[in-house]
C-alpha atoms as a PDB file:
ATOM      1  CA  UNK A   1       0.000   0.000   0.000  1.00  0.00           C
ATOM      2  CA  UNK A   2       3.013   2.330   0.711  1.00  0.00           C
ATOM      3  CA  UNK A   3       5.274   0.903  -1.951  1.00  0.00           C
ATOM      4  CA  UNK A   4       8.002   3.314  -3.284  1.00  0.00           C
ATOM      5  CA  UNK A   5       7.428   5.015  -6.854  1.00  0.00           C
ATOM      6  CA  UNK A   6       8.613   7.466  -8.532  1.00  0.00           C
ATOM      7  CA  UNK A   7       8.269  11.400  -5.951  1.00  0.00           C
ATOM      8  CA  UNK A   8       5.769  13.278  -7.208  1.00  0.00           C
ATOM      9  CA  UNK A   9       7.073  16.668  -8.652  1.00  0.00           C
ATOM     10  CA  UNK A  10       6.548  19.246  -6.253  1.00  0.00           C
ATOM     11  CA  UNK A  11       4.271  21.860  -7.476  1.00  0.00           C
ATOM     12  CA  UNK A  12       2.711  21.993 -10.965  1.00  0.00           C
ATOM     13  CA  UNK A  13       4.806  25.553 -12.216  1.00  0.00           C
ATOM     14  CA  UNK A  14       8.393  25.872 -10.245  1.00  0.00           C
ATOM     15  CA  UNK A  15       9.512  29.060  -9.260  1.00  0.00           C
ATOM     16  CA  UNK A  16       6.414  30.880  -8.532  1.00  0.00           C
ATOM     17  CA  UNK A  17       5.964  29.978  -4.401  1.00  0.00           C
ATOM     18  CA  UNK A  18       2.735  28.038  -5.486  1.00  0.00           C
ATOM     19  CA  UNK A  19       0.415  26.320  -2.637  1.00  0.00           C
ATOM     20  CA  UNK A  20      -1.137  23.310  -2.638  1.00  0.00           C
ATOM     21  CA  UNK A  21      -4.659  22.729  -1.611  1.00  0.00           C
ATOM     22  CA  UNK A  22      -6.911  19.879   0.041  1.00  0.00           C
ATOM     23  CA  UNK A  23      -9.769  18.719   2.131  1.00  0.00           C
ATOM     24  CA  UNK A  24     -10.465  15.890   4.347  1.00  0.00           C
ATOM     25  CA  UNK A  25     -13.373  14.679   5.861  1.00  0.00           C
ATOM     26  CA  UNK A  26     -16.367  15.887   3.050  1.00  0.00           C
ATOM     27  CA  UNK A  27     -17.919  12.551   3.349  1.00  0.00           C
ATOM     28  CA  UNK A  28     -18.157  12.486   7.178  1.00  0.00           C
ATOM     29  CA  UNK A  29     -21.219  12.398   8.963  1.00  0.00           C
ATOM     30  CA  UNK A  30     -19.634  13.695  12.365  1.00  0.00           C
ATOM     31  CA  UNK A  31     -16.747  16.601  12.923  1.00  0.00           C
ATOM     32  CA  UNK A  32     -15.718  19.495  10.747  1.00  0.00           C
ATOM     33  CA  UNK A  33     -14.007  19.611   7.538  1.00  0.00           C
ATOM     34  CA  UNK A  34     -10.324  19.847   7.649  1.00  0.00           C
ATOM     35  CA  UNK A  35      -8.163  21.806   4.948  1.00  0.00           C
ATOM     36  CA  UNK A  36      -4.342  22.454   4.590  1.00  0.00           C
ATOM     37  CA  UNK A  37      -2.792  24.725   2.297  1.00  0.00           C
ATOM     38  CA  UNK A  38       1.369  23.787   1.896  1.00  0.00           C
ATOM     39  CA  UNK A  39       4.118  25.514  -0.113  1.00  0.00           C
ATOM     40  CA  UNK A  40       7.085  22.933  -0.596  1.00  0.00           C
ATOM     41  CA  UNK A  41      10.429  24.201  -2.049  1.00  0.00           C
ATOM     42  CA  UNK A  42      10.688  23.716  -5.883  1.00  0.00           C
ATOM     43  CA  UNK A  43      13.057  21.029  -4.874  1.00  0.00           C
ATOM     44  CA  UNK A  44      11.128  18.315  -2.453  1.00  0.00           C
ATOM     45  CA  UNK A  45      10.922  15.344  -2.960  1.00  0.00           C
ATOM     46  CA  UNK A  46       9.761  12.052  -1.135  1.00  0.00           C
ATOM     47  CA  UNK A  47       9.219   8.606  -2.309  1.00  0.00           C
ATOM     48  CA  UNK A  48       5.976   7.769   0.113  1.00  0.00           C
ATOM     49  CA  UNK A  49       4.429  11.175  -0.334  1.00  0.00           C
ATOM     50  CA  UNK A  50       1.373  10.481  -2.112  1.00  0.00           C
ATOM     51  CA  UNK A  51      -2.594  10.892  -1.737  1.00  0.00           C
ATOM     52  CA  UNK A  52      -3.300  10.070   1.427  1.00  0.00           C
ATOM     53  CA  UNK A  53      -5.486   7.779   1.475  1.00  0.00           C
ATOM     54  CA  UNK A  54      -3.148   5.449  -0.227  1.00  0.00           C
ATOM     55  CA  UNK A  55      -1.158   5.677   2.859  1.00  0.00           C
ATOM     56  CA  UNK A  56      -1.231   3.962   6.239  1.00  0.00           C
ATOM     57  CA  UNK A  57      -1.973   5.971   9.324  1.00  0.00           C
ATOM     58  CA  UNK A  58       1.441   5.639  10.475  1.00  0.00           C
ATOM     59  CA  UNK A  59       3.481   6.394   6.917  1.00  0.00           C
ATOM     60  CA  UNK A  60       0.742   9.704   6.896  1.00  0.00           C
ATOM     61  CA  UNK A  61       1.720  10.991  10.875  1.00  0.00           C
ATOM     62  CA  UNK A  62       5.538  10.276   9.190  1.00  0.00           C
ATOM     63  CA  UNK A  63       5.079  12.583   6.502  1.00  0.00           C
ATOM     64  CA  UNK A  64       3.492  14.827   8.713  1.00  0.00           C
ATOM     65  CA  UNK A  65       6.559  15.631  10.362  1.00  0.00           C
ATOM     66  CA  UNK A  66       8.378  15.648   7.110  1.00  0.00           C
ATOM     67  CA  UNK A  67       6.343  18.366   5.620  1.00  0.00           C
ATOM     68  CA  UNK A  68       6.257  20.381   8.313  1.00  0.00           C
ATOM     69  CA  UNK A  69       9.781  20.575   9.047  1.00  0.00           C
ATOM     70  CA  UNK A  70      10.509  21.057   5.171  1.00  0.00           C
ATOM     71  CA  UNK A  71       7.659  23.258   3.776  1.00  0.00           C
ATOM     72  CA  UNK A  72       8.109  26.817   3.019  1.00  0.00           C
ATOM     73  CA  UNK A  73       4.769  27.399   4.513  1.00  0.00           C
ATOM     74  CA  UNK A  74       1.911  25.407   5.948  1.00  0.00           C
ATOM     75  CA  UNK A  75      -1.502  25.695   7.451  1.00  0.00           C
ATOM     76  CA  UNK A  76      -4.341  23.883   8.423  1.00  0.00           C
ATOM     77  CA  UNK A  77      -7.540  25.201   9.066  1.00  0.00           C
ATOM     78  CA  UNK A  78     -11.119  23.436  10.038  1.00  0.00           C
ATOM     79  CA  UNK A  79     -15.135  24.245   9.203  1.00  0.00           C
ATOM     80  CA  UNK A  80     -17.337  23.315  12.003  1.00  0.00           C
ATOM     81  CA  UNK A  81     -20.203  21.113  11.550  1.00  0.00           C
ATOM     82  CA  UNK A  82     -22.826  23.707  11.890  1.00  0.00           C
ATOM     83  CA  UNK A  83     -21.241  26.052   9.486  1.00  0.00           C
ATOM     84  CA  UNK A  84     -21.220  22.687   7.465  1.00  0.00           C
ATOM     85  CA  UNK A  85     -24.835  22.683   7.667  1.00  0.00           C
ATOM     86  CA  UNK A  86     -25.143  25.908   7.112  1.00  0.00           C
ATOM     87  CA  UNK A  87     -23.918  26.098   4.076  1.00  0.00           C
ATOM     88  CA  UNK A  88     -23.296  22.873   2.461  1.00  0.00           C
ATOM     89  CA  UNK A  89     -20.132  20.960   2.434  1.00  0.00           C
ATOM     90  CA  UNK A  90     -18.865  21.648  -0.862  1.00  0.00           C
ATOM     91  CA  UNK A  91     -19.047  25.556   0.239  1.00  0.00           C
ATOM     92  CA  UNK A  92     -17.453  24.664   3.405  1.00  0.00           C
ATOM     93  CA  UNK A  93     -14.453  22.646   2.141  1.00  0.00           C
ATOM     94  CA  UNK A  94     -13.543  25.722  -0.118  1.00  0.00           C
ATOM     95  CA  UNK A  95     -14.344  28.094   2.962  1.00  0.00           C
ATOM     96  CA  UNK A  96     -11.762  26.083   4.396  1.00  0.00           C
ATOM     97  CA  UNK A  97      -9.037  25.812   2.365  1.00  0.00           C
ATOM     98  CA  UNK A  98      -9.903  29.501   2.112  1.00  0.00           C
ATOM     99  CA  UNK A  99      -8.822  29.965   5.646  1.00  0.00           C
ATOM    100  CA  UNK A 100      -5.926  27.659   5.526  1.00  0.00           C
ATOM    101  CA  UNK A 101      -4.280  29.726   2.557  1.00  0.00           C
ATOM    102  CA  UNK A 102      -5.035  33.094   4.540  1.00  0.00           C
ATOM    103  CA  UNK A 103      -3.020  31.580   7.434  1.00  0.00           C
ATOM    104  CA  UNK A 104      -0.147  31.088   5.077  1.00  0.00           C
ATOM    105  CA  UNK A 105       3.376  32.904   5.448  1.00  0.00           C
ATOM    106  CA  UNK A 106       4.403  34.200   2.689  1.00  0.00           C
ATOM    107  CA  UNK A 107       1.120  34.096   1.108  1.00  0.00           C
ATOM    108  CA  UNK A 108       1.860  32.424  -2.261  1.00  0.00           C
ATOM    109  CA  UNK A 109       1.655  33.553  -5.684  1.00  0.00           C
ATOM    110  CA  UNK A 110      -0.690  30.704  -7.216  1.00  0.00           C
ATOM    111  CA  UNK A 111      -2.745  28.225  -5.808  1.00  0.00           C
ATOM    112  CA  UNK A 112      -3.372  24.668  -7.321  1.00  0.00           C
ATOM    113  CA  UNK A 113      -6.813  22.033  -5.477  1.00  0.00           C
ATOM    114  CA  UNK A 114      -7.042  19.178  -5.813  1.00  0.00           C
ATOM    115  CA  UNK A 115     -10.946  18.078  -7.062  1.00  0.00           C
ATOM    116  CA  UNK A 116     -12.540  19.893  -9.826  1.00  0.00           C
ATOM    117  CA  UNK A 117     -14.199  22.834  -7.594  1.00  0.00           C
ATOM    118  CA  UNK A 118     -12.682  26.221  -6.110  1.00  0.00           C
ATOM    119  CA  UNK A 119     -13.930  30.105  -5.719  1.00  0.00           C
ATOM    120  CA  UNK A 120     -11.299  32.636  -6.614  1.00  0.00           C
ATOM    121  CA  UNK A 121      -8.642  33.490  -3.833  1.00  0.00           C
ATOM    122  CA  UNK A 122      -7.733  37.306  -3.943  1.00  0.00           C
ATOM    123  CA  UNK A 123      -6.477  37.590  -7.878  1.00  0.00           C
ATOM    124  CA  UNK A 124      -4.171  34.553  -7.417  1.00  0.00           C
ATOM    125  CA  UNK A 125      -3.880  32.141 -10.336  1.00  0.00           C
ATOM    126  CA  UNK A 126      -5.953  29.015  -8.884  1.00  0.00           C
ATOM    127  CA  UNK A 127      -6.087  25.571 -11.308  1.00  0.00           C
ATOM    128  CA  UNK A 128      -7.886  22.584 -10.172  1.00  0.00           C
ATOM    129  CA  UNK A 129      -6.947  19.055 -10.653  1.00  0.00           C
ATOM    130  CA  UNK A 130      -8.820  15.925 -10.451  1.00  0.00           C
ATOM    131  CA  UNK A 131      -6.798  13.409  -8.398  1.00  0.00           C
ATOM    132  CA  UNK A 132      -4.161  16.548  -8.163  1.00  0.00           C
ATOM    133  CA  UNK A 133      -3.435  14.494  -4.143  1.00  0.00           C
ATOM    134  CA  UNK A 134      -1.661  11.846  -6.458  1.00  0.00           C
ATOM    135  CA  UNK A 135      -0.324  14.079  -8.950  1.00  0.00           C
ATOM    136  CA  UNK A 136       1.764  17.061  -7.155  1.00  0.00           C
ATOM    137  CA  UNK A 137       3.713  16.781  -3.991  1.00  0.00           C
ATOM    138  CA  UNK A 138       2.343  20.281  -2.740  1.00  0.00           C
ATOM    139  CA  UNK A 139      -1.278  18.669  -2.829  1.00  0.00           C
ATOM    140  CA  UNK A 140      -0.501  15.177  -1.550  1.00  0.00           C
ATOM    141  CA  UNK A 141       0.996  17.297   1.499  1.00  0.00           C
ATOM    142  CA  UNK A 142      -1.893  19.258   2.310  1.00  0.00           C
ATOM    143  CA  UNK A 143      -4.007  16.135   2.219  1.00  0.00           C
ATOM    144  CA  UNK A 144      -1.285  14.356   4.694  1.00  0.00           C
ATOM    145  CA  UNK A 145      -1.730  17.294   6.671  1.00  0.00           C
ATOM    146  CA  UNK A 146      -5.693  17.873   6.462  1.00  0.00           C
ATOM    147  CA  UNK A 147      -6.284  14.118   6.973  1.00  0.00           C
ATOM    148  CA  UNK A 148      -4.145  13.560   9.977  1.00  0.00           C
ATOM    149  CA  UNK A 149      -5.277  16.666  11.853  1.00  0.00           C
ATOM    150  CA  UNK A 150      -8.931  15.675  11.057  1.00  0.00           C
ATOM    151  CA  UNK A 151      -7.970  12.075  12.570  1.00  0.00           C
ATOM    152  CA  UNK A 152      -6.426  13.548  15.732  1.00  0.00           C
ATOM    153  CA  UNK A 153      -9.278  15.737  16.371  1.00  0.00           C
ATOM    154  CA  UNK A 154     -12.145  13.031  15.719  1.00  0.00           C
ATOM    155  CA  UNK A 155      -9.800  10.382  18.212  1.00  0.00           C
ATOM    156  CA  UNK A 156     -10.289  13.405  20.880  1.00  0.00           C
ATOM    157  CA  UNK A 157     -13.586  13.665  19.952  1.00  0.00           C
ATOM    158  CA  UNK A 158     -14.431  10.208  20.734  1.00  0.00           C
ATOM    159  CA  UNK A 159     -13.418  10.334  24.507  1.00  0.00           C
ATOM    160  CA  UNK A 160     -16.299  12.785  24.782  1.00  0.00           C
ATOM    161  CA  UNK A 161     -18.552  10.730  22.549  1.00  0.00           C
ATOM    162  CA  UNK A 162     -17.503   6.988  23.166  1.00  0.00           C
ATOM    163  CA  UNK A 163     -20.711   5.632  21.657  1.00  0.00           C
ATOM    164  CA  UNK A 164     -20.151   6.564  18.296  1.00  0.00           C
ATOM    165  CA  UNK A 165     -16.179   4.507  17.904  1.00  0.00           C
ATOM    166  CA  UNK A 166     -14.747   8.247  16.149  1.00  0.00           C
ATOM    167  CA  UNK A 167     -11.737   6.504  16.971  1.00  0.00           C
ATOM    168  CA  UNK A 168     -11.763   3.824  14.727  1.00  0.00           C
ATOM    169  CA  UNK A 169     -14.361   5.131  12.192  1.00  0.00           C
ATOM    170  CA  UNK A 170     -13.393   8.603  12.313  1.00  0.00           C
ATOM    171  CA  UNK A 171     -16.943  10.076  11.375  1.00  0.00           C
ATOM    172  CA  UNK A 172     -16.971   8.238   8.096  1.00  0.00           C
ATOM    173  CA  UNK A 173     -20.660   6.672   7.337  1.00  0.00           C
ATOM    174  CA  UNK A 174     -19.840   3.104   8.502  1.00  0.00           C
ATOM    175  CA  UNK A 175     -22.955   0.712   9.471  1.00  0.00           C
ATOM    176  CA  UNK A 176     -21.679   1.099  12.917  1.00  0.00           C
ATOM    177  CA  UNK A 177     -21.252   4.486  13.573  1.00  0.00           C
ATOM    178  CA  UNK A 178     -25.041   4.621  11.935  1.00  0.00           C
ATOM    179  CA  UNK A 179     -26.162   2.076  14.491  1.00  0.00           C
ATOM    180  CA  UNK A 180     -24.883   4.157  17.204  1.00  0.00           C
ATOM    181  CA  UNK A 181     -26.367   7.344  16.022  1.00  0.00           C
ATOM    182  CA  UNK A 182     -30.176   5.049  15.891  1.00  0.00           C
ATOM    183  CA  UNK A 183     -29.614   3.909  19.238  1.00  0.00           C
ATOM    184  CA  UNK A 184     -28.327   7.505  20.682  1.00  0.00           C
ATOM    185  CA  UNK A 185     -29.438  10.492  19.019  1.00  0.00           C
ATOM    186  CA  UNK A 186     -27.116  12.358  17.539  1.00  0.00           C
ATOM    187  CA  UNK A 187     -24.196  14.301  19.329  1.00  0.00           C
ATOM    188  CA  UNK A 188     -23.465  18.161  18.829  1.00  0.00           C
ATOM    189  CA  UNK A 189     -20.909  17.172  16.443  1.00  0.00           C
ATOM    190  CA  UNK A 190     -23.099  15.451  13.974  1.00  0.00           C
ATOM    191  CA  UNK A 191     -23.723  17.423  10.784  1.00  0.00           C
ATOM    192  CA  UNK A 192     -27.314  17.781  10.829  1.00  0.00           C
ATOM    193  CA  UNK A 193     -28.292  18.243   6.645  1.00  0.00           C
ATOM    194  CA  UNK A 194     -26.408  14.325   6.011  1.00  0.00           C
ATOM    195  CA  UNK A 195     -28.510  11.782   6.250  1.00  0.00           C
ATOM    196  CA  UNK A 196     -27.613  10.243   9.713  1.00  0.00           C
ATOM    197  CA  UNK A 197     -29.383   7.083   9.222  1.00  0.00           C
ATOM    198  CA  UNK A 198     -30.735   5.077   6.072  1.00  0.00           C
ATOM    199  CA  UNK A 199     -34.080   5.003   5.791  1.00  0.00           C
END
């Protein structure tokens, strides 16, 4: 599953201090979306970095480290569940990577998403890419990073909220996590426009 190949480049256009962008968590039916916005030098490069979800929870909290200590600039930035339902995910994952690129010092000069969806930032260049987490290293970062804060926070979460197992399902819409939310209501952290339980 983590098998070397070949590092990803590490931005689409060198030379231009270009940030990354990704989500975590828009299929969740429990916790905020998580975004990270990462600037890698021109010259980074890492054989595991990749989309994380191709990675195992300990190769992602490895890169983690790695892209912290090496990126230009990184941030990571979260959307709550009511905002969520306020209004709608897709709004709130850009609203998030929104704030993650605000938090970013230097603010860069383009932006790249991965996905195929994205609202202007300031006058920036911004390009999408579908499955951009397995293309650029600058994406697959900010997914390391969005996915692993979004796991920390959801394995807190669940010492509040036992019932629903956040710390093995995360929030993700597993049978059992829906079989806790029939059997207990759901918590404050439940996003209240998904549909918590299958008709």
């Amino acid at each position: 599953m983590t098998s070397l190949h070949n590092p990803l480049p590490a931005c689409h256009i060198a030379g231009r201090l270009e940030a990354g962008c990704d989500e975590a968590g828009r299929g969740c039916l429990a916790g905020p979306v998580f975004a990270a916005a990462v600037i890698l030098p021109d010259e980074f490069s890492h054989p595991y970095l990749n989309d994380s979800k191709q990675l195992t929870e300990r190769r992602r909290m490895e890169l983690r480290e790695v892209i912290k200590a090496e990126a230009v600039a990184w941030a990571i930035a979260q959307v709550s569940a009511q905002e969520i339902d306020d209004i709608n995910i897709l709004n709130a994952s850009i609203e998030a990577m929104h704030r993650a690129l605000r938090m970013l010092t230097p603010q860069p000069g383009a932006v790249i998403v991965d996905g195929n969806r994205f609202k202007p930032y300031g006058d920036l260049e911004c390009t999408t890419f579908v499955k951009g987490d397995g293309r650029f290293a600058n994406i697959a970062a900010a997914s390391v990073l969005a996915k692993t804060e979004r796991d920390l926070f959801m394995t807190a979460a669940h010492e509040q909220y036992p019932m629903y197992a956040w710390n093995i399902n995360k929030g993700y819409p597993t049978a059992a996590h829906r079989a806790a939310i029939a059997e207990h209501g759901p918590s404050p952290l439940h996003r209240m426009t998904f549909r918590l339980i299958k008709e």
